[in-house]
ModelCIF file with pLDDT and N, C-alpha, C, O atoms, coordinates in Angstrom:
data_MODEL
#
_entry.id   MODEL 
#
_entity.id                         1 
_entity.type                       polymer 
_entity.pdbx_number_of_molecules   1 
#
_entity_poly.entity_id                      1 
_entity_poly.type                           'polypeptide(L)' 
_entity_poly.nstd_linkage                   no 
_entity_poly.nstd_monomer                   no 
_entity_poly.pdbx_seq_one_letter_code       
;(UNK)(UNK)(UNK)(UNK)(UNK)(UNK)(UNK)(UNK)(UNK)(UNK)(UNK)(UNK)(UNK)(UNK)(UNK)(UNK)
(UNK)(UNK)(UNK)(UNK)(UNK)(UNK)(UNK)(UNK)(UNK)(UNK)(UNK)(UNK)(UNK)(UNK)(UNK)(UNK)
(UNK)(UNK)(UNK)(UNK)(UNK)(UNK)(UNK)(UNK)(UNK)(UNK)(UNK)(UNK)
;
_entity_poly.pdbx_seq_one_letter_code_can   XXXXXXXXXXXXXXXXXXXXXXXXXXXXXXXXXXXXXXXXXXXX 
_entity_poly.pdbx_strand_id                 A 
#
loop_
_entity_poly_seq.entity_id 
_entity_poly_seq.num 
_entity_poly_seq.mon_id 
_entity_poly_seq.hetero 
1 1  UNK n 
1 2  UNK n 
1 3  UNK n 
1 4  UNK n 
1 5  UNK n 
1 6  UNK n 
1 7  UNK n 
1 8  UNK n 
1 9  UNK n 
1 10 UNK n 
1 11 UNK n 
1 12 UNK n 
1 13 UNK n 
1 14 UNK n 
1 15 UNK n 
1 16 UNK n 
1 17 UNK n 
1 18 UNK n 
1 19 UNK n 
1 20 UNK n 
1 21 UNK n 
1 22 UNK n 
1 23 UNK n 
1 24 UNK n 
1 25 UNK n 
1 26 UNK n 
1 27 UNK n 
1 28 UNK n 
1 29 UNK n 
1 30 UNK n 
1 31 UNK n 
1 32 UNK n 
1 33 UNK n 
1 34 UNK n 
1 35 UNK n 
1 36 UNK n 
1 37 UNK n 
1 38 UNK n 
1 39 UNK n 
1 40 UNK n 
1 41 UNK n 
1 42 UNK n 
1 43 UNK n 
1 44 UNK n 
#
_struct_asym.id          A 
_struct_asym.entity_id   1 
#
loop_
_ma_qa_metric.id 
_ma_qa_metric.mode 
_ma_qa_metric.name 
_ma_qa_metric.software_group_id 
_ma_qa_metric.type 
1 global pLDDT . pLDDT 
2 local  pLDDT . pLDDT 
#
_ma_qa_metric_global.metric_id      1 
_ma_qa_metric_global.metric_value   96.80 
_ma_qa_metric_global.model_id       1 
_ma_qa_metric_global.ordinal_id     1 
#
loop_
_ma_qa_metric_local.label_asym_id 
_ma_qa_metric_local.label_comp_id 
_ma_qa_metric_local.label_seq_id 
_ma_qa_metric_local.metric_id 
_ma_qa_metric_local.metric_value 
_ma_qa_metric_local.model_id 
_ma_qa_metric_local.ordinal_id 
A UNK 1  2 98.00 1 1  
A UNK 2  2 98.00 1 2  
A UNK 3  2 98.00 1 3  
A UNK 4  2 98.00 1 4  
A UNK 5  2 98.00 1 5  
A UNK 6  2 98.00 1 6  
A UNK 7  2 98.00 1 7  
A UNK 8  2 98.00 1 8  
A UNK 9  2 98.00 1 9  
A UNK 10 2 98.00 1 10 
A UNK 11 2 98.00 1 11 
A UNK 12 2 97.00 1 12 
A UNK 13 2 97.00 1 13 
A UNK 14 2 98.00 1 14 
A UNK 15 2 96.00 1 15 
A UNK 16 2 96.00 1 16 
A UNK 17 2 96.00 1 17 
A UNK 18 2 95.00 1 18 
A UNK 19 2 96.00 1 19 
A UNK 20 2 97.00 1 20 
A UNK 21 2 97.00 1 21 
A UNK 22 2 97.00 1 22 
A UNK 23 2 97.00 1 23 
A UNK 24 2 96.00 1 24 
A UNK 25 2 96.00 1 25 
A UNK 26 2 96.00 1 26 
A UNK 27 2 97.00 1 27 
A UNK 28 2 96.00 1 28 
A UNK 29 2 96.00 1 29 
A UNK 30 2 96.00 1 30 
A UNK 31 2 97.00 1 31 
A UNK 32 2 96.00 1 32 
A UNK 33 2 96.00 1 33 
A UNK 34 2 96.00 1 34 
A UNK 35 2 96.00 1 35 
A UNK 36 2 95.00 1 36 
A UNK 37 2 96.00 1 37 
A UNK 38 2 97.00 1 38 
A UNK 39 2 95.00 1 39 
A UNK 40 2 96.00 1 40 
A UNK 41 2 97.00 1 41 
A UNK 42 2 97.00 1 42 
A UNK 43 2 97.00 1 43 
A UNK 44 2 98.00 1 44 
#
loop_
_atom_site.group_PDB 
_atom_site.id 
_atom_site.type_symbol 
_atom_site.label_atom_id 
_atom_site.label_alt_id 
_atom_site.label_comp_id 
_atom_site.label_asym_id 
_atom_site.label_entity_id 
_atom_site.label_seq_id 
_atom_site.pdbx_PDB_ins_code 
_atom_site.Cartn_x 
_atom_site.Cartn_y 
_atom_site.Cartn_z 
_atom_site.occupancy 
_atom_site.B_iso_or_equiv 
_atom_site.pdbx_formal_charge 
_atom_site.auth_seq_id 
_atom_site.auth_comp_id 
_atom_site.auth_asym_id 
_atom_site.auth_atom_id 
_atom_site.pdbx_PDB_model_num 
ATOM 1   N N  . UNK A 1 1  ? 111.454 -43.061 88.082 1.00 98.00 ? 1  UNK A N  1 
ATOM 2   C CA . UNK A 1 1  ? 111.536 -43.586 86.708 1.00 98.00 ? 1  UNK A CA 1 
ATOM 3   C C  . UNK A 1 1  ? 110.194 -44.044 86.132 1.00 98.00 ? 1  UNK A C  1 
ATOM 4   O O  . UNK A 1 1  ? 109.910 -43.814 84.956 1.00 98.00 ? 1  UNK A O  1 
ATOM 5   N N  . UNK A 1 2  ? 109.638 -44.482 86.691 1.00 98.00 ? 2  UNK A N  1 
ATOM 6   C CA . UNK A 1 2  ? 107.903 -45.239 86.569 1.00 98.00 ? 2  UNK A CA 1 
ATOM 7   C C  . UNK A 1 2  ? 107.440 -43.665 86.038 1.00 98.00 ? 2  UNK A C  1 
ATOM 8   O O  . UNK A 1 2  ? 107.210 -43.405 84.857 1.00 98.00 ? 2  UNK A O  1 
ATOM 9   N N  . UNK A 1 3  ? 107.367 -42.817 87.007 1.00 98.00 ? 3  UNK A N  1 
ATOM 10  C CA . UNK A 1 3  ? 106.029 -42.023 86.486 1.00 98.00 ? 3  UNK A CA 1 
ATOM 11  C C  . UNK A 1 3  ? 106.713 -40.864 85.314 1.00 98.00 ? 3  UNK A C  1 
ATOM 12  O O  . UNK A 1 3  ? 106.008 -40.018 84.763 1.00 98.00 ? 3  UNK A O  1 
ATOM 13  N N  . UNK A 1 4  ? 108.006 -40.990 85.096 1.00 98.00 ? 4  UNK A N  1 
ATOM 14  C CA . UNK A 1 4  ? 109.116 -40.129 83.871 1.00 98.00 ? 4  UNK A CA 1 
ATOM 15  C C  . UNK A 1 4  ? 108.865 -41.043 82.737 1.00 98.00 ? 4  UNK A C  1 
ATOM 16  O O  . UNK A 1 4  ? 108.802 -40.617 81.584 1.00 98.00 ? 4  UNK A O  1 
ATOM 17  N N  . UNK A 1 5  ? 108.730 -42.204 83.019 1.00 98.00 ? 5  UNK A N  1 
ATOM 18  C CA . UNK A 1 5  ? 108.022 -42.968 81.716 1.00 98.00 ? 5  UNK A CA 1 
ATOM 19  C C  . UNK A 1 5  ? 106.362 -42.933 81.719 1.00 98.00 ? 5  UNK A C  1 
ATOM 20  O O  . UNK A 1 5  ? 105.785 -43.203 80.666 1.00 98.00 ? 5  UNK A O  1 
ATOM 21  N N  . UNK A 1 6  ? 105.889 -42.727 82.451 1.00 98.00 ? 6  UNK A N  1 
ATOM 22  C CA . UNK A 1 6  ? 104.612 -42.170 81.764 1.00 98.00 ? 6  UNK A CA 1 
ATOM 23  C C  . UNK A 1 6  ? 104.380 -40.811 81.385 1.00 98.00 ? 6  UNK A C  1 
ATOM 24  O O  . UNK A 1 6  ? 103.618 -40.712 80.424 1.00 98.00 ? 6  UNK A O  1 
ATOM 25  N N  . UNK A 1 7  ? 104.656 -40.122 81.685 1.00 98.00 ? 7  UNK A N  1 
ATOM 26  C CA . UNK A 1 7  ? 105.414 -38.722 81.010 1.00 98.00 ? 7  UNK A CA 1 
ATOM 27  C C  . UNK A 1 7  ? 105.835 -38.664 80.198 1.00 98.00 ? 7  UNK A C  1 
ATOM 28  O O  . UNK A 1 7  ? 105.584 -37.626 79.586 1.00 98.00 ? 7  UNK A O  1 
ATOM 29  N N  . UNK A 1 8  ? 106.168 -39.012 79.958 1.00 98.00 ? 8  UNK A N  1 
ATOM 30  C CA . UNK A 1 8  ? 107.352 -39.279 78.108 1.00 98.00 ? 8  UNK A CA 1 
ATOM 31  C C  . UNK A 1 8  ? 105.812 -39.782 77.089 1.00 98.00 ? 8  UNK A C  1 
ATOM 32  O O  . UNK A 1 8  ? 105.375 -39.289 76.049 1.00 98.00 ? 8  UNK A O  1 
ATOM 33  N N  . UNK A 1 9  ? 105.393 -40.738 77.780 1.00 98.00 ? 9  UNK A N  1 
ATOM 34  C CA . UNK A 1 9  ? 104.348 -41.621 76.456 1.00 98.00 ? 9  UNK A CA 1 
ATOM 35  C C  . UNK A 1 9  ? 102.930 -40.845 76.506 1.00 98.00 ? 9  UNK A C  1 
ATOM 36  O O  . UNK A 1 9  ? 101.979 -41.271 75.850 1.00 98.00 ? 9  UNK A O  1 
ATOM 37  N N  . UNK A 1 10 ? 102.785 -39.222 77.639 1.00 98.00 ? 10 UNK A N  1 
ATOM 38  C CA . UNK A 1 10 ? 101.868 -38.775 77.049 1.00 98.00 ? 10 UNK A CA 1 
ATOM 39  C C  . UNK A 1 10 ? 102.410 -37.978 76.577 1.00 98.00 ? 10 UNK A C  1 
ATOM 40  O O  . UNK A 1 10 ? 101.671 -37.376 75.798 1.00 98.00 ? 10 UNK A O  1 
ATOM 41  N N  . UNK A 1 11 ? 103.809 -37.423 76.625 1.00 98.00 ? 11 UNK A N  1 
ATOM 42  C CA . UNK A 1 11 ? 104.338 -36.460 75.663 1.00 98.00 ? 11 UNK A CA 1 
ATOM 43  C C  . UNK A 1 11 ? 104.291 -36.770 74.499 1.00 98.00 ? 11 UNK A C  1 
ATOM 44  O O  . UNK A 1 11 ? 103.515 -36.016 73.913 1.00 98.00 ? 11 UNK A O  1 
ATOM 45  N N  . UNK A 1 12 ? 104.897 -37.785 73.601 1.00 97.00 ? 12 UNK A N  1 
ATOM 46  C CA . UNK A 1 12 ? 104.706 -38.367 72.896 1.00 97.00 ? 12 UNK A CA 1 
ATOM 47  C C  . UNK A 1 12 ? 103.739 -38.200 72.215 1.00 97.00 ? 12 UNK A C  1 
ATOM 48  O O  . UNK A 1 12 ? 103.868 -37.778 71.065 1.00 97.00 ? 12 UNK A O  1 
ATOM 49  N N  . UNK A 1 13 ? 102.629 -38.462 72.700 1.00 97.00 ? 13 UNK A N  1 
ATOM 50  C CA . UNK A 1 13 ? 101.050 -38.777 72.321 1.00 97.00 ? 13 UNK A CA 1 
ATOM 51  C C  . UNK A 1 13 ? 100.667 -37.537 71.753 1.00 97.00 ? 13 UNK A C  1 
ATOM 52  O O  . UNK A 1 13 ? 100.039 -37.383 70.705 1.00 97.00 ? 13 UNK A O  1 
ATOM 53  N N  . UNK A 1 14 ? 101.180 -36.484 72.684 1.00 98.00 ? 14 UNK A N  1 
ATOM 54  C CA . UNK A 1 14 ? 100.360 -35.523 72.176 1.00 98.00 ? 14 UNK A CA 1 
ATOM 55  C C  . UNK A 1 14 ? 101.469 -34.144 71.279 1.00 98.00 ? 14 UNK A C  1 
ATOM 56  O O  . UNK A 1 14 ? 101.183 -33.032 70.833 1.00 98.00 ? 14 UNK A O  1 
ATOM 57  N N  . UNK A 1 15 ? 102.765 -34.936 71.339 1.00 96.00 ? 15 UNK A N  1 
ATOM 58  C CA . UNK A 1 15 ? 103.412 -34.201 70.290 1.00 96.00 ? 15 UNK A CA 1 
ATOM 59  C C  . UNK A 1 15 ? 102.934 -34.320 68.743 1.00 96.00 ? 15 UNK A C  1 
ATOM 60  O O  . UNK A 1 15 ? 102.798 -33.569 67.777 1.00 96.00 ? 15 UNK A O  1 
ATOM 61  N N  . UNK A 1 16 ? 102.701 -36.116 69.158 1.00 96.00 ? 16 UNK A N  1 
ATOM 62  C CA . UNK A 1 16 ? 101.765 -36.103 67.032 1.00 96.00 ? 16 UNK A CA 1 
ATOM 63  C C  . UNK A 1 16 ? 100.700 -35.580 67.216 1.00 96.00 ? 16 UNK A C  1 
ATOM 64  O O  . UNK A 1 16 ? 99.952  -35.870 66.283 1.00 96.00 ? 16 UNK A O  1 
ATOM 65  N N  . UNK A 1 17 ? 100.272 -35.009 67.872 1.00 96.00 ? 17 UNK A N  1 
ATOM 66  C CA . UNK A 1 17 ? 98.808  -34.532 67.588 1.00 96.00 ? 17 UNK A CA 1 
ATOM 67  C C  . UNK A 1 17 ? 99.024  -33.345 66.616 1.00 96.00 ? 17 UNK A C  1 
ATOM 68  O O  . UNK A 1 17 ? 100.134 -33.064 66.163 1.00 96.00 ? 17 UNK A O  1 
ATOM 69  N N  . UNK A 1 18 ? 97.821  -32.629 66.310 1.00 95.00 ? 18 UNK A N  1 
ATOM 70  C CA . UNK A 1 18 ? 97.737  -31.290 65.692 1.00 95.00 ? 18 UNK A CA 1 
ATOM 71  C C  . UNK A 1 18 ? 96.778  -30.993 66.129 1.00 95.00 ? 18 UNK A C  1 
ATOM 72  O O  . UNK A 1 18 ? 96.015  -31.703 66.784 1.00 95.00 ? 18 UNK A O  1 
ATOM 73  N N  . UNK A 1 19 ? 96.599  -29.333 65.689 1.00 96.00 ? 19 UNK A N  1 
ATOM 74  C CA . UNK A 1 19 ? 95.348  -28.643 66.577 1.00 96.00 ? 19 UNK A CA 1 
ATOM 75  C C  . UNK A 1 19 ? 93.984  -29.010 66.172 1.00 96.00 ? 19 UNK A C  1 
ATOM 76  O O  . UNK A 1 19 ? 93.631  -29.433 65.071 1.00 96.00 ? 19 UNK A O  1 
ATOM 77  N N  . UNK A 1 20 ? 93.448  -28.845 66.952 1.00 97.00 ? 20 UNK A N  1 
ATOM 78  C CA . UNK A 1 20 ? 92.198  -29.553 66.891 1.00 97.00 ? 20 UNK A CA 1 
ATOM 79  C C  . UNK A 1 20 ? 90.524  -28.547 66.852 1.00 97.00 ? 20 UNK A C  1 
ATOM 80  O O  . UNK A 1 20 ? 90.268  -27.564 67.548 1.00 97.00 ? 20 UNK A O  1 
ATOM 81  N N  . UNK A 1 21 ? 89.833  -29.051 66.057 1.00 97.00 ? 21 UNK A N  1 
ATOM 82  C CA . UNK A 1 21 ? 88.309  -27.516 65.543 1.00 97.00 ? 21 UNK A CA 1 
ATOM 83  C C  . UNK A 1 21 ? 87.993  -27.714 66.848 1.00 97.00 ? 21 UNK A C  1 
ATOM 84  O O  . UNK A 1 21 ? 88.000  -28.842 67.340 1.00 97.00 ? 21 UNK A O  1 
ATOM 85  N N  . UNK A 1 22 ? 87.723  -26.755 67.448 1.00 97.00 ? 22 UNK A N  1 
ATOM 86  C CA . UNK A 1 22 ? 86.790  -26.028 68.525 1.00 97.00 ? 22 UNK A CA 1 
ATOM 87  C C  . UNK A 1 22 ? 85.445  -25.928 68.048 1.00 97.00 ? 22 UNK A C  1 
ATOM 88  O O  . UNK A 1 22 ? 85.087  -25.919 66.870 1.00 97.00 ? 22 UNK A O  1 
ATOM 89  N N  . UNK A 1 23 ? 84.471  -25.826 69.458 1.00 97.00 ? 23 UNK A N  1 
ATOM 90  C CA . UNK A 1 23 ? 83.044  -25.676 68.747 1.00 97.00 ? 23 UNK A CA 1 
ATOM 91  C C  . UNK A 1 23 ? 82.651  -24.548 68.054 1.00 97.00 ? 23 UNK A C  1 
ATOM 92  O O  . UNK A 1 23 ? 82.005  -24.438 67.012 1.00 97.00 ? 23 UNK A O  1 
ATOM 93  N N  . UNK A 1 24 ? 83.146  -23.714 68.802 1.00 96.00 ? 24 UNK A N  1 
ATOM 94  C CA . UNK A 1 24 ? 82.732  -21.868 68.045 1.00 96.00 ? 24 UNK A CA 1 
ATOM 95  C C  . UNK A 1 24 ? 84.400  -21.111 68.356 1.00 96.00 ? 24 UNK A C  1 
ATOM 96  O O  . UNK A 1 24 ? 85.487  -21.634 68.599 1.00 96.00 ? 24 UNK A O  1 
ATOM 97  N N  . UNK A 1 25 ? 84.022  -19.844 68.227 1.00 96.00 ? 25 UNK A N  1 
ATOM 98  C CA . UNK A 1 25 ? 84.835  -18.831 68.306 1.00 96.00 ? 25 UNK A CA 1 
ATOM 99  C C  . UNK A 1 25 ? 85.066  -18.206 69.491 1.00 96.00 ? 25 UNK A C  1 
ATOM 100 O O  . UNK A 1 25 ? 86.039  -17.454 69.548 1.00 96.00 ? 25 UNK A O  1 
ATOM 101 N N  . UNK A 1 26 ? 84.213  -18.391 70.677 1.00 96.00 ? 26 UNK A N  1 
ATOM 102 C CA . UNK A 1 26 ? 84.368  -18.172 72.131 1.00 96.00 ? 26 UNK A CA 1 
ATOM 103 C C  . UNK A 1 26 ? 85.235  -19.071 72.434 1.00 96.00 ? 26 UNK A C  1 
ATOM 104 O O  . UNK A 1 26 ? 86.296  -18.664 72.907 1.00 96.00 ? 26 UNK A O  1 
ATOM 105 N N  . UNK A 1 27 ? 85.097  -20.112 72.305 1.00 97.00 ? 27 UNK A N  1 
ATOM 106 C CA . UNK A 1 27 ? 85.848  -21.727 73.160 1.00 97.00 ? 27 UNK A CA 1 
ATOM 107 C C  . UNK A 1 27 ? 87.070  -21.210 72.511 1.00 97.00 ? 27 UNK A C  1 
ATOM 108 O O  . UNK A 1 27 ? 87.885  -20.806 73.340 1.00 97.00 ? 27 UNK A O  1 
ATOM 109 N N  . UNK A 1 28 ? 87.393  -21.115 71.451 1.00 96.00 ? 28 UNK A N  1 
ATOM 110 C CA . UNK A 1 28 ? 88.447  -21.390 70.882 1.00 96.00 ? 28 UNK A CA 1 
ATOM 111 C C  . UNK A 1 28 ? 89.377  -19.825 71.231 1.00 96.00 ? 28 UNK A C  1 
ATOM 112 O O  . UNK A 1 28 ? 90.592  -19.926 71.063 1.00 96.00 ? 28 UNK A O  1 
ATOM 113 N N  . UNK A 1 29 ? 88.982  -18.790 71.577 1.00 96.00 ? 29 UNK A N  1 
ATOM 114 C CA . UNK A 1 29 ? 89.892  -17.640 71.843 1.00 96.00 ? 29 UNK A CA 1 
ATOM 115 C C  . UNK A 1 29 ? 89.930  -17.796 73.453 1.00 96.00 ? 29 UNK A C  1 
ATOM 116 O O  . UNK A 1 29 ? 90.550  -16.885 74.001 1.00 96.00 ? 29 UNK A O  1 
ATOM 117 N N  . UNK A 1 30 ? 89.340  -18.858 74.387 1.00 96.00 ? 30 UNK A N  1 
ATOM 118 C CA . UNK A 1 30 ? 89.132  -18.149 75.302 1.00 96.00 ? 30 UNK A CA 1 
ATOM 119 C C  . UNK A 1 30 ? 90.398  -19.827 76.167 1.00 96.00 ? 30 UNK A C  1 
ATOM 120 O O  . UNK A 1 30 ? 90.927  -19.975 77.268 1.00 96.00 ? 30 UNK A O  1 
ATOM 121 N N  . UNK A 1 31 ? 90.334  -20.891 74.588 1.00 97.00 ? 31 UNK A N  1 
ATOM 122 C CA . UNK A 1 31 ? 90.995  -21.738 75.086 1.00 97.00 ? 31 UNK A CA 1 
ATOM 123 C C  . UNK A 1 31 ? 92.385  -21.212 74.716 1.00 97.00 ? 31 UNK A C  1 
ATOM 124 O O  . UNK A 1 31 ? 93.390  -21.611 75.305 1.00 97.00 ? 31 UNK A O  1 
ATOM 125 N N  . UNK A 1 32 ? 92.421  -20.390 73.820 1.00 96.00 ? 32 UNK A N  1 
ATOM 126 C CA . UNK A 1 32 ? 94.039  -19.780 73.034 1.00 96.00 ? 32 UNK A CA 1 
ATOM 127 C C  . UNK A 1 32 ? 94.192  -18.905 74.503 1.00 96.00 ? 32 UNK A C  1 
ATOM 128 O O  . UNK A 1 32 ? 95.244  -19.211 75.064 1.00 96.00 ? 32 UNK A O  1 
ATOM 129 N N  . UNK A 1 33 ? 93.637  -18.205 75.021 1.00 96.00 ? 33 UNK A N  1 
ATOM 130 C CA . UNK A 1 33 ? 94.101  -17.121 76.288 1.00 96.00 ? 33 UNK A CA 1 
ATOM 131 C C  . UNK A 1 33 ? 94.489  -18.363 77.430 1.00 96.00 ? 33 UNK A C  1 
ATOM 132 O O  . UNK A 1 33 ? 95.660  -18.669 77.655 1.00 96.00 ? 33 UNK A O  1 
ATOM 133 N N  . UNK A 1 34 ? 93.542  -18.900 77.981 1.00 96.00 ? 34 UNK A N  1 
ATOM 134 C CA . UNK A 1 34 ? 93.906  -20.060 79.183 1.00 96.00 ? 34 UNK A CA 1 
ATOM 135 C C  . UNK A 1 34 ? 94.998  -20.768 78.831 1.00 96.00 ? 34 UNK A C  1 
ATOM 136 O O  . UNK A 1 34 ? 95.883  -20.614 79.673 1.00 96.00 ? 34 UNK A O  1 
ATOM 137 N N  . UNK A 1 35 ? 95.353  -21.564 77.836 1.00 96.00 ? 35 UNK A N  1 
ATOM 138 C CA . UNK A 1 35 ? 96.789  -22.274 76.995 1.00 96.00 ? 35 UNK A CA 1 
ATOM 139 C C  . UNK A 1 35 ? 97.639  -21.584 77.691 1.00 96.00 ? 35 UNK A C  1 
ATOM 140 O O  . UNK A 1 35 ? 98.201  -22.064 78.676 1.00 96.00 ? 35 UNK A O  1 
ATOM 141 N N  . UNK A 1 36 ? 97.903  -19.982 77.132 1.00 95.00 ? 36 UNK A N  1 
ATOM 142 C CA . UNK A 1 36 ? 98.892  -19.284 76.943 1.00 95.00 ? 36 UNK A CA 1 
ATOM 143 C C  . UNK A 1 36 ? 99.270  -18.980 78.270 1.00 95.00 ? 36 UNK A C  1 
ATOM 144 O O  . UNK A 1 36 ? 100.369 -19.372 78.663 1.00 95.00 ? 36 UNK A O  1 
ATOM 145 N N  . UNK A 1 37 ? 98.296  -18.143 79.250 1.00 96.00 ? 37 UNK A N  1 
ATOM 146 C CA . UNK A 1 37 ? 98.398  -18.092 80.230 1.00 96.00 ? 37 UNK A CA 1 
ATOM 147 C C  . UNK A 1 37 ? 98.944  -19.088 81.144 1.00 96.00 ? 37 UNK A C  1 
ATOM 148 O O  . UNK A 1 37 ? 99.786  -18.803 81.995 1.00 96.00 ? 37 UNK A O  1 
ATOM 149 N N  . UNK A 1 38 ? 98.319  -20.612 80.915 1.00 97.00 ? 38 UNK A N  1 
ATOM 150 C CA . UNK A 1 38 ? 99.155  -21.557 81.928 1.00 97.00 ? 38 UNK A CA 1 
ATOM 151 C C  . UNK A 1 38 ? 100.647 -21.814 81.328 1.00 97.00 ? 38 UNK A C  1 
ATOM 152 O O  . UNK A 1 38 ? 101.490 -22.067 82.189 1.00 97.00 ? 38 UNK A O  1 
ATOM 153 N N  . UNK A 1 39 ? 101.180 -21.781 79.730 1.00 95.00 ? 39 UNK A N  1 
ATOM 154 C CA . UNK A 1 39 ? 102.151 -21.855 79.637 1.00 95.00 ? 39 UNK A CA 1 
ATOM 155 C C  . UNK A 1 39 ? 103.263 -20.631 80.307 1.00 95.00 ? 39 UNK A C  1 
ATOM 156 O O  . UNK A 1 39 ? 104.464 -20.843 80.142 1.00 95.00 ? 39 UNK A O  1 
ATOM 157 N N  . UNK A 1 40 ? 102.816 -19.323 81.079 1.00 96.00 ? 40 UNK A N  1 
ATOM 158 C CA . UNK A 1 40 ? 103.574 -18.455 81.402 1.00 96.00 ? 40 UNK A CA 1 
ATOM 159 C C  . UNK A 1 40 ? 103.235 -18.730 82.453 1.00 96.00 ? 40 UNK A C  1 
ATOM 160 O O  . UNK A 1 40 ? 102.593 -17.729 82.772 1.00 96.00 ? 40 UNK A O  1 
ATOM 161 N N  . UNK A 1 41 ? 103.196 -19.395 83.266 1.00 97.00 ? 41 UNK A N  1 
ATOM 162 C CA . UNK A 1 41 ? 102.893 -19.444 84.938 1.00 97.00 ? 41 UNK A CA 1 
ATOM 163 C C  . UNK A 1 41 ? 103.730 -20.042 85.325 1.00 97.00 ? 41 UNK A C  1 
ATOM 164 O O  . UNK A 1 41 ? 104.046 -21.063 84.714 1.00 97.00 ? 41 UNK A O  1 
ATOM 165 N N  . UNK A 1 42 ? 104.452 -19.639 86.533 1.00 97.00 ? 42 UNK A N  1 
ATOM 166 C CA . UNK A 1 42 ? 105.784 -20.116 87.535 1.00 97.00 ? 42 UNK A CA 1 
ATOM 167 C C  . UNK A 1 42 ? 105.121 -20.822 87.817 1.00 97.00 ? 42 UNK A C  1 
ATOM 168 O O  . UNK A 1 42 ? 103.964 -20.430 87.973 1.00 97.00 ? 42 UNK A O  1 
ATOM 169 N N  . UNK A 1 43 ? 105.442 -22.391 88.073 1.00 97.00 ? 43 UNK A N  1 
ATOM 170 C CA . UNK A 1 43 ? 105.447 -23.341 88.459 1.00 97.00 ? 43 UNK A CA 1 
ATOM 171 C C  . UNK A 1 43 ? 104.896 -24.568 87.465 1.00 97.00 ? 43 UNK A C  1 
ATOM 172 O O  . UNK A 1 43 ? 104.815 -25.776 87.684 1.00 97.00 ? 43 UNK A O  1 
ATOM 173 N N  . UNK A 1 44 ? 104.509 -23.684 86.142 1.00 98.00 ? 44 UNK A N  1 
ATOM 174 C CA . UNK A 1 44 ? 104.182 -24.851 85.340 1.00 98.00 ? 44 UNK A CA 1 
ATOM 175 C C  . UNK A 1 44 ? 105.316 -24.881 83.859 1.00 98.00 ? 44 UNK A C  1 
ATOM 176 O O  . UNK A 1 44 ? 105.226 -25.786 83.030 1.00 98.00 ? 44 UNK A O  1 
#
């Protein structure tokens, strides 16, 4: 329960967020590929 409530309050945190400027156009396509990629990975 302890660490499902800290889980929750960085979920939270970073549900209000919005996307955020990158420095250039490398960082930012290469952070859109890594994102995507860890969101399709078994075990995450």
């Amino acid at each position: 329960p302890d660490g499902d409530a800290l889980v929750e309050a960085a979920r939270e945190a970073i549900a209000a967020t919005e996307p955020m400027i990158m420095l250039n156009e490398g960082i930012a396509n290469s952070y859109q590929r890594g994102t995507a990629a860890l969101s399709n990975t078994p075990g995450l």
